[in-house]
C-alpha atoms as a PDB file:
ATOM      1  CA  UNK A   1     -19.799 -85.999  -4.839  1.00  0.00           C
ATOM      2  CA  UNK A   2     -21.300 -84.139  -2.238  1.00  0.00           C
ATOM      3  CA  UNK A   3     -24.069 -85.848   0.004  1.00  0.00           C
ATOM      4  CA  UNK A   4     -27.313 -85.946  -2.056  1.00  0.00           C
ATOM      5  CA  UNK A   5     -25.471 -84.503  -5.239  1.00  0.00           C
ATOM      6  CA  UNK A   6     -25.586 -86.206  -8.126  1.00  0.00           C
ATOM      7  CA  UNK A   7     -24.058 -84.206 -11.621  1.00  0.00           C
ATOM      8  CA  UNK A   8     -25.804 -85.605 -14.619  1.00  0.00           C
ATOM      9  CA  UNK A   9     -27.506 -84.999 -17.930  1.00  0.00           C
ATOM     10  CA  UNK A  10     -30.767 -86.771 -18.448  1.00  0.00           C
ATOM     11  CA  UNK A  11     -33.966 -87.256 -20.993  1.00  0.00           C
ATOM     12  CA  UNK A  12     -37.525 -86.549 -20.029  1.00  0.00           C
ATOM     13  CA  UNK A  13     -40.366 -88.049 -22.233  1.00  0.00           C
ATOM     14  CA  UNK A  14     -43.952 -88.823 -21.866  1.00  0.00           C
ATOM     15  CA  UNK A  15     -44.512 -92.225 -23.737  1.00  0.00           C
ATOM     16  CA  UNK A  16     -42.218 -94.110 -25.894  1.00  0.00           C
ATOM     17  CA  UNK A  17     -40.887 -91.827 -29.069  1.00  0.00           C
ATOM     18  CA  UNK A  18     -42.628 -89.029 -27.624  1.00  0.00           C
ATOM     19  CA  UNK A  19     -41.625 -86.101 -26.971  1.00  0.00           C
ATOM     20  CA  UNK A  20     -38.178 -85.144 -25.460  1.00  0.00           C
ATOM     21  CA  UNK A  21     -36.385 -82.698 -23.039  1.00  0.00           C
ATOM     22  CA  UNK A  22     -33.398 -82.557 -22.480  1.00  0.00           C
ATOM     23  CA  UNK A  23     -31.668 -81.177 -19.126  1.00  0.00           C
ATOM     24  CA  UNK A  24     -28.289 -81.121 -16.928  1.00  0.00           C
ATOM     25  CA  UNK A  25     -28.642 -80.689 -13.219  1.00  0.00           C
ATOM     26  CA  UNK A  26     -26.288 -81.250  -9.885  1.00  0.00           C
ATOM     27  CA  UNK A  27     -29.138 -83.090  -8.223  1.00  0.00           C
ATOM     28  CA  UNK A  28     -30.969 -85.572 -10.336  1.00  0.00           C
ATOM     29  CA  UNK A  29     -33.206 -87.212  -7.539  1.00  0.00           C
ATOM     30  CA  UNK A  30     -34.408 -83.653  -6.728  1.00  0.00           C
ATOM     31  CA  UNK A  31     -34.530 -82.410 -10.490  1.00  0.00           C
ATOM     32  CA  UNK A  32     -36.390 -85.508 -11.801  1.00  0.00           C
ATOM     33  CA  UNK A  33     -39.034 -84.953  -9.050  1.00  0.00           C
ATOM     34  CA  UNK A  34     -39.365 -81.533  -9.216  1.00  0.00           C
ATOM     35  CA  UNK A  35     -40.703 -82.519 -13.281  1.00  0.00           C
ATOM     36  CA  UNK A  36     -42.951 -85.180 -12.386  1.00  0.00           C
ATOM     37  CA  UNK A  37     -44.473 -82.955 -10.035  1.00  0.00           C
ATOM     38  CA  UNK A  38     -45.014 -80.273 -12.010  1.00  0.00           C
ATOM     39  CA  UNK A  39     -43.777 -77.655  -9.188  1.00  0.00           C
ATOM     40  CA  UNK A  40     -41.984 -75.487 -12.175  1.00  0.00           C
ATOM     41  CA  UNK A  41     -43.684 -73.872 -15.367  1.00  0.00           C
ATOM     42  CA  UNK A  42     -41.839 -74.494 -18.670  1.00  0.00           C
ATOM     43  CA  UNK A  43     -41.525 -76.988 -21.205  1.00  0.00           C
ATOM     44  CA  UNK A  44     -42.004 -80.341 -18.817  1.00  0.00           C
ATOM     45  CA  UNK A  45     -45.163 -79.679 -17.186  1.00  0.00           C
ATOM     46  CA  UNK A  46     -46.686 -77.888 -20.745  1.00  0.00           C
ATOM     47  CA  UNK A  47     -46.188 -81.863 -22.466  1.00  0.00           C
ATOM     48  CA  UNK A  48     -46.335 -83.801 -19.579  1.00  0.00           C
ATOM     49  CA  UNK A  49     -43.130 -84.953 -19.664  1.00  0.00           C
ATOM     50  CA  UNK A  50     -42.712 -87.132 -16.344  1.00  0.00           C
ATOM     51  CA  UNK A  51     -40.445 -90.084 -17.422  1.00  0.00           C
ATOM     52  CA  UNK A  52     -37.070 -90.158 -16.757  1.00  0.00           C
ATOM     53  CA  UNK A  53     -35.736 -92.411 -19.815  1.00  0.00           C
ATOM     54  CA  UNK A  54     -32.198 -91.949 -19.841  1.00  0.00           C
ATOM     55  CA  UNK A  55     -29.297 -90.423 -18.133  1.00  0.00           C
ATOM     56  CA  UNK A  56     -25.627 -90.185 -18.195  1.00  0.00           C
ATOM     57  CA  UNK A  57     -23.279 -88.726 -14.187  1.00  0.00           C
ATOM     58  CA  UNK A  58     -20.565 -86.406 -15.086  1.00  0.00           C
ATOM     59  CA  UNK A  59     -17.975 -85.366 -12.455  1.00  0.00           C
ATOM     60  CA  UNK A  60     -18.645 -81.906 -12.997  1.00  0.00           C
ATOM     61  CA  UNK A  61     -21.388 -78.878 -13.820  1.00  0.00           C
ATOM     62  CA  UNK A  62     -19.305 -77.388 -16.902  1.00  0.00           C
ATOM     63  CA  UNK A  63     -18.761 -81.083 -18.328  1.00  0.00           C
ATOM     64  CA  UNK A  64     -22.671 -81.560 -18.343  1.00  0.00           C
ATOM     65  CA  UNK A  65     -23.524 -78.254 -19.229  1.00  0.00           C
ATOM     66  CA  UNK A  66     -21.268 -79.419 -22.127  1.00  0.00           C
ATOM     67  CA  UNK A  67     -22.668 -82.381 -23.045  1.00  0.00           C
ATOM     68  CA  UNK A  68     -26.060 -81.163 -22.692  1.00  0.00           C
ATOM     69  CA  UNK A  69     -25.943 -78.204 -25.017  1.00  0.00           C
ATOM     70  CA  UNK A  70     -24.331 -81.307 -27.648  1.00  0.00           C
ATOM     71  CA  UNK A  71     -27.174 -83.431 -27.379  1.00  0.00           C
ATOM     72  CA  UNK A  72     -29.605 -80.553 -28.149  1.00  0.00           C
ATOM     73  CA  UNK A  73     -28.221 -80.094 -31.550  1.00  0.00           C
ATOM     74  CA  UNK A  74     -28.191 -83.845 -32.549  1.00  0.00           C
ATOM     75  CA  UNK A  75     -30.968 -84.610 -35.029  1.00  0.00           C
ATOM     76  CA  UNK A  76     -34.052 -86.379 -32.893  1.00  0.00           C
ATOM     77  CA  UNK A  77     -33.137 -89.982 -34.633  1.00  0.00           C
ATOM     78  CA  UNK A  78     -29.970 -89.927 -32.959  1.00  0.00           C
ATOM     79  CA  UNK A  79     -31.430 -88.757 -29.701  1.00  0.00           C
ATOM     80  CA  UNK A  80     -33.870 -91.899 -29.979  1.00  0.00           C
ATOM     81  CA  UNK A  81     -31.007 -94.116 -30.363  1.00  0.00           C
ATOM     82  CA  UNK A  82     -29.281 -92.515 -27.693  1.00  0.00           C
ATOM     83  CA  UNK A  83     -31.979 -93.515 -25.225  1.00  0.00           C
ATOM     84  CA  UNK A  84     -32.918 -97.004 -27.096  1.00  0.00           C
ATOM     85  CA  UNK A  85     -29.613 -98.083 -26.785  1.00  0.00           C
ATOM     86  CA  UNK A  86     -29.999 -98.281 -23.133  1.00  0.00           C
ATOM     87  CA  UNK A  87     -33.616 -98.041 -22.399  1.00  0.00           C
ATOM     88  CA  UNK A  88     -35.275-100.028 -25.651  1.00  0.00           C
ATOM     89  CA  UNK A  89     -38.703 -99.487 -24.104  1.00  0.00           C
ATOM     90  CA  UNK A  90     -38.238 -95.973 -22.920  1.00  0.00           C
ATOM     91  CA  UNK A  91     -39.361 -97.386 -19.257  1.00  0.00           C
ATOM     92  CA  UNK A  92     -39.339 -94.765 -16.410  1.00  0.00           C
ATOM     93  CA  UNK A  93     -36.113 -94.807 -14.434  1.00  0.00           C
ATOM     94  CA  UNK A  94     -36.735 -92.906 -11.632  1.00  0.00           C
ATOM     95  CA  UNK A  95     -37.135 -95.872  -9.097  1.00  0.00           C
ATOM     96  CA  UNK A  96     -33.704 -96.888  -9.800  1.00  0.00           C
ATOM     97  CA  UNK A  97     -31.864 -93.446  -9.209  1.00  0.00           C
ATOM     98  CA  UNK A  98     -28.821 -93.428  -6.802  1.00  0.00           C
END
């Protein structure tokens, strides 16, 4: 990976079984700030969705892009378990980014 790259898809929330978004980006640290921010109009700043609560590195964009567009179909259960699985109290990861 390139300096300061980092291919991944991730979940956005505001609280705990909240509500969920659902991106793919080639620079997380960047991406993830850029919604806690608010610096773009859409979907994340509309809910407030600021919380980084789980995300999964890929080697590539098309892989992602992949597995992105997968996890948007999945019913919103599985997409809970998805995240609980890892993250059982939906806490904010961002601090802990590589």
């Amino acid at each position: 990976m390139r300096e300061g790259r980092y291919i991944a898809v991730y979940m956005m929330s505001n609280r705990r079984n909240g509500t969920i978004y659902i991106g793919a980006t080639g620079y997380l640290t960047r991406r993830v700030w850029e919604h806690r921010e608010g610096l773009l109009p859409g979907f994340t700043r509309k809910y407030g969705l600021n919380r980084l609560v789980w995300y999964e590195a890929h080697e590539d964009m098309a892989t992602a892009f992949q597995r992105e567009r997968s996890l948007k179909r999945w019913p919103r259960q599985w997409k809970i378990n998805l995240i609980e699985r890892e993250n059982p109290f939906w806490d904010d990861l961002c601090p802990g980014l590589p």
